[in-house]
N, C-alpha and C. Protein backbone atom coordinates (compact mmCIF):
# COMPACT_ATOMS: atom_id res chain seq x y z
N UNK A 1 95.62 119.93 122.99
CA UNK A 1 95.51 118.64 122.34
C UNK A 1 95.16 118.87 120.87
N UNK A 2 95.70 118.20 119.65
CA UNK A 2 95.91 118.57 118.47
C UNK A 2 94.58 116.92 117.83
N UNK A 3 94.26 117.51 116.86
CA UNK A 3 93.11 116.18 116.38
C UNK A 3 93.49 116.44 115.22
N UNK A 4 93.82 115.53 114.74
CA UNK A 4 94.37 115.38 113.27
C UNK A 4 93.69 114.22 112.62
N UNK A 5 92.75 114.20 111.55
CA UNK A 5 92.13 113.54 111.04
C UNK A 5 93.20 112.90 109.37
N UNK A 6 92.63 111.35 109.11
CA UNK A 6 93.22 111.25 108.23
C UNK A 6 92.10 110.42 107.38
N UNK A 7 92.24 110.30 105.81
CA UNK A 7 91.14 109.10 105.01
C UNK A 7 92.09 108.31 104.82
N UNK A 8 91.72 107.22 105.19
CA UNK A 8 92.10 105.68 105.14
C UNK A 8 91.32 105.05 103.53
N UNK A 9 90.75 105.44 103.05
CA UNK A 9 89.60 105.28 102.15
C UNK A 9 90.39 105.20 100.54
N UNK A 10 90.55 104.10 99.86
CA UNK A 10 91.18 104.35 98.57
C UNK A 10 89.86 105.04 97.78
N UNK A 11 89.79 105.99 97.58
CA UNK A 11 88.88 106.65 96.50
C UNK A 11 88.43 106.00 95.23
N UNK A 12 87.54 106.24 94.73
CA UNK A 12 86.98 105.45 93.22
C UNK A 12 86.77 106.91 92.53
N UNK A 13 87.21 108.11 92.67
CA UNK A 13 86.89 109.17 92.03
C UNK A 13 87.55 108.91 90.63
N UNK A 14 86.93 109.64 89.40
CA UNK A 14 87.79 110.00 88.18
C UNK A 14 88.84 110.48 88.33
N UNK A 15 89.15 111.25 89.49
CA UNK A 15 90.74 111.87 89.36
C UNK A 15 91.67 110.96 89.89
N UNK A 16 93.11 110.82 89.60
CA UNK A 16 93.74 110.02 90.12
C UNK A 16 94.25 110.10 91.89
N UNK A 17 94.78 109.40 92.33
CA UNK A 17 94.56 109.14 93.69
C UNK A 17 96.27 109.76 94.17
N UNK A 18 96.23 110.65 94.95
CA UNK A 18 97.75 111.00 95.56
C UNK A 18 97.85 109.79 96.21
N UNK A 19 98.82 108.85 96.12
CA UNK A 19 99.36 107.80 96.83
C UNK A 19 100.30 108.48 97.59
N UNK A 20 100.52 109.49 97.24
CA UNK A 20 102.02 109.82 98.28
C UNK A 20 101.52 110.53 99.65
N UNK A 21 100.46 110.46 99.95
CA UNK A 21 100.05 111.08 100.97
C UNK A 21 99.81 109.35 102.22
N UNK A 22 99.09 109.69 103.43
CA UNK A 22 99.02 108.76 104.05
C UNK A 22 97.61 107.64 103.67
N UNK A 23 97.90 106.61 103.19
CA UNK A 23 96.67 105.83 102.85
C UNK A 23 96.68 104.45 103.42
N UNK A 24 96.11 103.73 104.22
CA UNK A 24 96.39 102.63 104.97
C UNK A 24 95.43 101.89 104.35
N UNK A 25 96.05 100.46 103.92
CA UNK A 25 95.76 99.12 102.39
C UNK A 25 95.61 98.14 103.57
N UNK A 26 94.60 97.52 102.92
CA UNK A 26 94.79 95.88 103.45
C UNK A 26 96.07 95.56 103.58
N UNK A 27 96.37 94.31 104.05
CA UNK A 27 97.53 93.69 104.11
C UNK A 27 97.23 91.97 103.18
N UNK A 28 96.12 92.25 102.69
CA UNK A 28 95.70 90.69 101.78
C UNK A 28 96.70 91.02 100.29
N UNK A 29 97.04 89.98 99.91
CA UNK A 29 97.29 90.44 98.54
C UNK A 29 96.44 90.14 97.68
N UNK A 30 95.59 90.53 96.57
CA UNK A 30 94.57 90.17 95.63
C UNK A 30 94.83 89.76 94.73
N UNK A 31 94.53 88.78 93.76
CA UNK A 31 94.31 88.50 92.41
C UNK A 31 93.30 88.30 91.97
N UNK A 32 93.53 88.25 90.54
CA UNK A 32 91.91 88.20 89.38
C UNK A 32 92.03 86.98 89.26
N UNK A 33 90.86 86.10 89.33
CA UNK A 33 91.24 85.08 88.85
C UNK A 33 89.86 84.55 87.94
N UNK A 34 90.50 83.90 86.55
CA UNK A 34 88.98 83.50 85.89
C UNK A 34 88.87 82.17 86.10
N UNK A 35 87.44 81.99 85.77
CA UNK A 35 87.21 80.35 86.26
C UNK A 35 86.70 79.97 84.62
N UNK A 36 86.97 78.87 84.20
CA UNK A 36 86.95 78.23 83.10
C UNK A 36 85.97 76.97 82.62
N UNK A 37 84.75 76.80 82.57
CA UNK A 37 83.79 75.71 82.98
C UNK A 37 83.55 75.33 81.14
N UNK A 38 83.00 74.33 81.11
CA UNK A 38 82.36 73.43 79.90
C UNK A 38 81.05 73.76 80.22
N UNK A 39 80.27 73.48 78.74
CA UNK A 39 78.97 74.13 78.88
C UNK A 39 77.68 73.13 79.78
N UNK A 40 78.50 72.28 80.68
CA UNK A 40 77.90 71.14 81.66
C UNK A 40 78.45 71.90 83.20
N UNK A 41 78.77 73.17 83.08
CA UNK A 41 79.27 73.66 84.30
C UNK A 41 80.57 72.76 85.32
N UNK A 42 81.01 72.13 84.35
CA UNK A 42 82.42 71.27 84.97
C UNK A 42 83.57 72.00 84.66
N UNK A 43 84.77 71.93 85.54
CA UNK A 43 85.86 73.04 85.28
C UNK A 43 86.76 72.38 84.35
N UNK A 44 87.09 73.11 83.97
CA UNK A 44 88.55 72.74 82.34
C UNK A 44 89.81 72.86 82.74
N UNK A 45 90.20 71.87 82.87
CA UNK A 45 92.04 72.02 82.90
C UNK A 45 92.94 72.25 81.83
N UNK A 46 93.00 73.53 81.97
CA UNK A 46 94.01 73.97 80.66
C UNK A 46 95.40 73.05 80.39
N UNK A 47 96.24 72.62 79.23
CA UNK A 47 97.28 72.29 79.52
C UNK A 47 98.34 73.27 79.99
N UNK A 48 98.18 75.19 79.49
CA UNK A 48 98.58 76.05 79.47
C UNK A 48 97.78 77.07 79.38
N UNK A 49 98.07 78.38 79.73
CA UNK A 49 97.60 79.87 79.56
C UNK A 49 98.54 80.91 79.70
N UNK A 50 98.37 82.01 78.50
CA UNK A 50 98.96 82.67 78.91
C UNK A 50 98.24 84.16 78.73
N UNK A 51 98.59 85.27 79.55
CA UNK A 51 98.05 86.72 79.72
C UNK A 51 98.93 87.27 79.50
N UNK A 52 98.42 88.02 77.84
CA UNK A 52 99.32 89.63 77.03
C UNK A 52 98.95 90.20 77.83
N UNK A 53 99.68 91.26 78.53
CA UNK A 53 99.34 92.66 78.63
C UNK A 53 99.73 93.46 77.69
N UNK A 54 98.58 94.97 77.39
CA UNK A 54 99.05 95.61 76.44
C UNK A 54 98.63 95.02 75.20
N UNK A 55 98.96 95.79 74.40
CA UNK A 55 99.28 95.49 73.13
C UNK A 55 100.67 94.66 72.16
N UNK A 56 101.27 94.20 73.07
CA UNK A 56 102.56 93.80 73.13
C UNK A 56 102.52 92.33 72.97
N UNK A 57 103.58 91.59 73.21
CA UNK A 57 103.52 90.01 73.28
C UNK A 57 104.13 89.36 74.42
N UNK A 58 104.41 90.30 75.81
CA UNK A 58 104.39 90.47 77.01
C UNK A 58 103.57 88.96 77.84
N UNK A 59 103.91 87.86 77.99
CA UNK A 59 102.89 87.33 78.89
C UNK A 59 103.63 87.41 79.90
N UNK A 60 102.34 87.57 80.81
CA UNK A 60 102.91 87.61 82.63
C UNK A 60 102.27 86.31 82.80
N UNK A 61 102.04 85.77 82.60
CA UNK A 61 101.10 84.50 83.09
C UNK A 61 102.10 83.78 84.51
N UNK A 62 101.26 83.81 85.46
CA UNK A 62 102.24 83.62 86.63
C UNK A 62 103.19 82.24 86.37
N UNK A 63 104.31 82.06 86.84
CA UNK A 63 104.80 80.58 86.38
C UNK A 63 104.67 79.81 87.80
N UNK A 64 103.69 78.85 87.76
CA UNK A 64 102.77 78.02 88.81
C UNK A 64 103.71 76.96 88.76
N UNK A 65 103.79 76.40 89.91
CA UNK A 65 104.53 74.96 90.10
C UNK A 65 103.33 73.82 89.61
N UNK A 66 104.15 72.64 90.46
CA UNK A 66 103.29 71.77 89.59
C UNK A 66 101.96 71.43 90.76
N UNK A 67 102.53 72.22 92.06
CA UNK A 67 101.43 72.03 92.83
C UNK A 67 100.40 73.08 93.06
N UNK A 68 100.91 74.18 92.45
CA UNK A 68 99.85 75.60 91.87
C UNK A 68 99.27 75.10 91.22
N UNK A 69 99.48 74.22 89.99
CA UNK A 69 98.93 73.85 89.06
C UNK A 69 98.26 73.02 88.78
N UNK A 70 98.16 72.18 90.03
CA UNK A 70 97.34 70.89 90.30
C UNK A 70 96.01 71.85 91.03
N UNK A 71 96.22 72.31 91.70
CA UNK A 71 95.21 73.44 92.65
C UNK A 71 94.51 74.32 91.68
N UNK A 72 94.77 75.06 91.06
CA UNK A 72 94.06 76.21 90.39
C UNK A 72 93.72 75.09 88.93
N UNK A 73 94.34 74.88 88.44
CA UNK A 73 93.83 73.95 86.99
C UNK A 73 93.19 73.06 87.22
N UNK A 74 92.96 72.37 88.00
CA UNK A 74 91.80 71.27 88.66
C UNK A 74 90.29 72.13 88.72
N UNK A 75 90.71 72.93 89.34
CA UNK A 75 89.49 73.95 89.54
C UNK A 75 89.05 74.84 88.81
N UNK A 76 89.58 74.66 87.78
CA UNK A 76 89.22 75.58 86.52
C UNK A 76 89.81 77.18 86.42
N UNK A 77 90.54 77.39 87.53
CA UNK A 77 90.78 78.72 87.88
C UNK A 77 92.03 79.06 87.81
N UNK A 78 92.42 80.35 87.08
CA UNK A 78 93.85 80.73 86.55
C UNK A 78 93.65 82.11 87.22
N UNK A 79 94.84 82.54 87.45
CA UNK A 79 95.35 83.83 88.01
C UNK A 79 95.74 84.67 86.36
N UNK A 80 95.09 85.91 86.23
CA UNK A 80 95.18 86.39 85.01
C UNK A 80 96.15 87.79 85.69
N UNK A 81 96.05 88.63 86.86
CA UNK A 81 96.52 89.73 87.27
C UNK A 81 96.23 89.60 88.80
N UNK A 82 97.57 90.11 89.46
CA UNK A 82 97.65 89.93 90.99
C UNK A 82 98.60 91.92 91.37
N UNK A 83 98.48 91.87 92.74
CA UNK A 83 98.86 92.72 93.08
C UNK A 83 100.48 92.92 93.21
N UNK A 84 101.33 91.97 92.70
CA UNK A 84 102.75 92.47 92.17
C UNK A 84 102.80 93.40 91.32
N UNK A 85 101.16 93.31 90.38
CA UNK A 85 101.73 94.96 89.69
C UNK A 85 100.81 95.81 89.70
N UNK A 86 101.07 96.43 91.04
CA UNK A 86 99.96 97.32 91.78
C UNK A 86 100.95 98.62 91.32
N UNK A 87 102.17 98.66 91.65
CA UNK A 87 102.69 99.64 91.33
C UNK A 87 102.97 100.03 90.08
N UNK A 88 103.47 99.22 89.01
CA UNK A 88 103.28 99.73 87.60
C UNK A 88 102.35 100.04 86.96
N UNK A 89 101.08 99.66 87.51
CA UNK A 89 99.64 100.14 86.94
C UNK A 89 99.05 101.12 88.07
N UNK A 90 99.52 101.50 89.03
CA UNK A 90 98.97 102.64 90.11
C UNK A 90 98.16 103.89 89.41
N UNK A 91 96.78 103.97 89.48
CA UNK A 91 96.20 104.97 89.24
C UNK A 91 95.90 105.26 87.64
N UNK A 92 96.24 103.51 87.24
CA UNK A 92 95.80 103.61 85.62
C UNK A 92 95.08 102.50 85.11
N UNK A 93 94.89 101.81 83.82
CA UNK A 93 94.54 100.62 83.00
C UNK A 93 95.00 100.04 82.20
N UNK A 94 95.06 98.86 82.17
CA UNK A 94 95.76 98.37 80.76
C UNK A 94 95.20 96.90 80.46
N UNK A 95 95.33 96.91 79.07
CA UNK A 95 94.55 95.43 78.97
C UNK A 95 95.24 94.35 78.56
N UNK A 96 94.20 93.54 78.90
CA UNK A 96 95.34 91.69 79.35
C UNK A 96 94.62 90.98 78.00
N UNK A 97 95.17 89.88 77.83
CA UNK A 97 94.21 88.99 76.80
C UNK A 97 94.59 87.57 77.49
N UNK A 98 93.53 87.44 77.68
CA UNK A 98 93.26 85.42 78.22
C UNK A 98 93.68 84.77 77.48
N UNK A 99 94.68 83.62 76.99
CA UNK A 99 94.35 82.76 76.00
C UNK A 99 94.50 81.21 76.68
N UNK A 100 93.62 80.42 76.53
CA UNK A 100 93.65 78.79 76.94
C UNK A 100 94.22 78.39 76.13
N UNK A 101 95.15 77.04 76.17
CA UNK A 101 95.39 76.47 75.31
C UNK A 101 95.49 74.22 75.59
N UNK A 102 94.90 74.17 75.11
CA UNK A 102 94.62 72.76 75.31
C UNK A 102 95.38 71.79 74.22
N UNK A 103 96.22 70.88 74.12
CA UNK A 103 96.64 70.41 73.38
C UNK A 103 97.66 71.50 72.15
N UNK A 104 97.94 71.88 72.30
CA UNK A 104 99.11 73.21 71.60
C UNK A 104 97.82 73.86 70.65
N UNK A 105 96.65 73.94 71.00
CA UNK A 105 95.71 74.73 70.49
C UNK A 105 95.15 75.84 71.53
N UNK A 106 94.80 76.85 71.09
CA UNK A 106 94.24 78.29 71.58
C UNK A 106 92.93 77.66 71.42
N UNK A 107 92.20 77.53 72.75
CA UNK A 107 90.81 76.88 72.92
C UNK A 107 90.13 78.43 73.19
N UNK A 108 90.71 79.45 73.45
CA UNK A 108 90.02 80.14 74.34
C UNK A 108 91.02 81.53 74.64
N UNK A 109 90.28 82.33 73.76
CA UNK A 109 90.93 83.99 73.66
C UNK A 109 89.99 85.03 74.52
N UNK A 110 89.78 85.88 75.53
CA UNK A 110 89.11 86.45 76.24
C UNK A 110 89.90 87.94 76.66
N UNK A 111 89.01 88.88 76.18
CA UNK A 111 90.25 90.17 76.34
C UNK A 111 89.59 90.83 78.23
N UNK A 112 90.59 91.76 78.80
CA UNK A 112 89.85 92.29 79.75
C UNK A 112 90.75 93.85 80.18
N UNK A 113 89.88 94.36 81.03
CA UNK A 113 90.67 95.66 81.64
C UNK A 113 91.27 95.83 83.08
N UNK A 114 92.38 95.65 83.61
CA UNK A 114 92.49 95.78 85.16
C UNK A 114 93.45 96.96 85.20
N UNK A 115 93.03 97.31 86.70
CA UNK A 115 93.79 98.76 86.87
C UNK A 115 94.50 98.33 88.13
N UNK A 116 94.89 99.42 89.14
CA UNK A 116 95.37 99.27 90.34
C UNK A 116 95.38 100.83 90.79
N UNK A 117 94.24 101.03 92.33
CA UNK A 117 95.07 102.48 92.81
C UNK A 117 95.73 101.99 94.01
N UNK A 118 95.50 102.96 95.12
CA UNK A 118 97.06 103.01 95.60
C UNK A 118 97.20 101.53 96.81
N UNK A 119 96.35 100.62 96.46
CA UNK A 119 96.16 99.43 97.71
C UNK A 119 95.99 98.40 96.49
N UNK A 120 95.07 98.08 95.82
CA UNK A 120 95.44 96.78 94.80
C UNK A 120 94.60 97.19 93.69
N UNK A 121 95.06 95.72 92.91
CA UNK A 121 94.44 95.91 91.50
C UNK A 121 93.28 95.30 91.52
N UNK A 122 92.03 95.84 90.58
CA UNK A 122 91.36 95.33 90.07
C UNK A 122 90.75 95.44 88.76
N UNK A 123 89.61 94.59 88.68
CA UNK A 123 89.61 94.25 87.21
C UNK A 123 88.31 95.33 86.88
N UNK A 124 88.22 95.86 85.80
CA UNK A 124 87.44 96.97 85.02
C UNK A 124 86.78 96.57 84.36
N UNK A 125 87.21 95.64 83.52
CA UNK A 125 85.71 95.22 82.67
C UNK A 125 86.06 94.03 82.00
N UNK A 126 84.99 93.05 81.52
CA UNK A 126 85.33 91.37 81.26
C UNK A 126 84.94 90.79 82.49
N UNK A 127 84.62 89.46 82.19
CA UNK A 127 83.73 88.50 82.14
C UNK A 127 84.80 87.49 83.20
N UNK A 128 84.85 87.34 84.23
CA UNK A 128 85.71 86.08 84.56
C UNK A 128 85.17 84.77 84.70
N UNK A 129 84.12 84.34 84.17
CA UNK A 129 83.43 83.18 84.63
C UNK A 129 83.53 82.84 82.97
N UNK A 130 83.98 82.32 82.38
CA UNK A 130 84.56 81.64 81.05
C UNK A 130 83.18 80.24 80.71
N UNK A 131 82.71 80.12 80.18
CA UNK A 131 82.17 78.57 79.26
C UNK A 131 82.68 78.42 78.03
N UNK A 132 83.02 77.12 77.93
CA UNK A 132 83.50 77.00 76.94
C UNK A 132 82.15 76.43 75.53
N UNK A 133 82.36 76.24 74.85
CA UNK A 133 80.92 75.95 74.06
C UNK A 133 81.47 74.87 73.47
């Protein structure tokens, strides 16, 4: 009888992660999502947002229906990075920039870091709980 052990375990080590070996992921899909409040702790409905990645002029900002958008913008809460790009960021970082915009004005610029290893992305550094002043 043969015992063959395997890690199921996505690692947090500094070195990067062999994905090509056997690694068993949730089956949830994840996103970042920031929440957006007034300085009365009430949530802000953006008219729009959009997320640079990079250094570029790249927005991914998900394109939400109008019933995504009744749901998450009611609630103050925008999807900034989700696990569709688990694989182009696998085992690296790159940074996003928040911007609100309320009335064709930029209410609200917020930079951040998300990565992804070999099961989903998450976020590295920045603030997701937003007040506005």
């Amino acid at each position: 009888m043969a015992l063959i052990l395997f890690s199921f375990a996505c690692s947090k080590d500094e070195d990067k992660e062999d994905c090509s070996t056997l690694t068993v992921c949730t089956n949830e899909f994840r996103s970042i999502v920031v929440s957006v409040k007034n300085s009365s702790g009430e949530s802000v409905r953006l008219d729009r947002y959009k997320v640079i990645l990079g250094r570029g002029n790249k927005d991914i900002a998900p394109e939400l229906t109008n019933f995504d958008g009744e749901n998450f913008g009611a609630n103050g809460a925008y999807v900034i990075f989700n696990d569709s790009y688990r694989l182009e960021f696998q085992n690296s970082t790159t940074n996003l920039k928040f911007i609100g915009i309320i009335d064709s004005q930029e209410i609200i610029t917020t930079e951040f870091v998300v990565g992804a290893d070999c099961c989903h992305v998450s976020l590295v550094s920045g603030d997701t709980y937003i007040v506005l002043n």
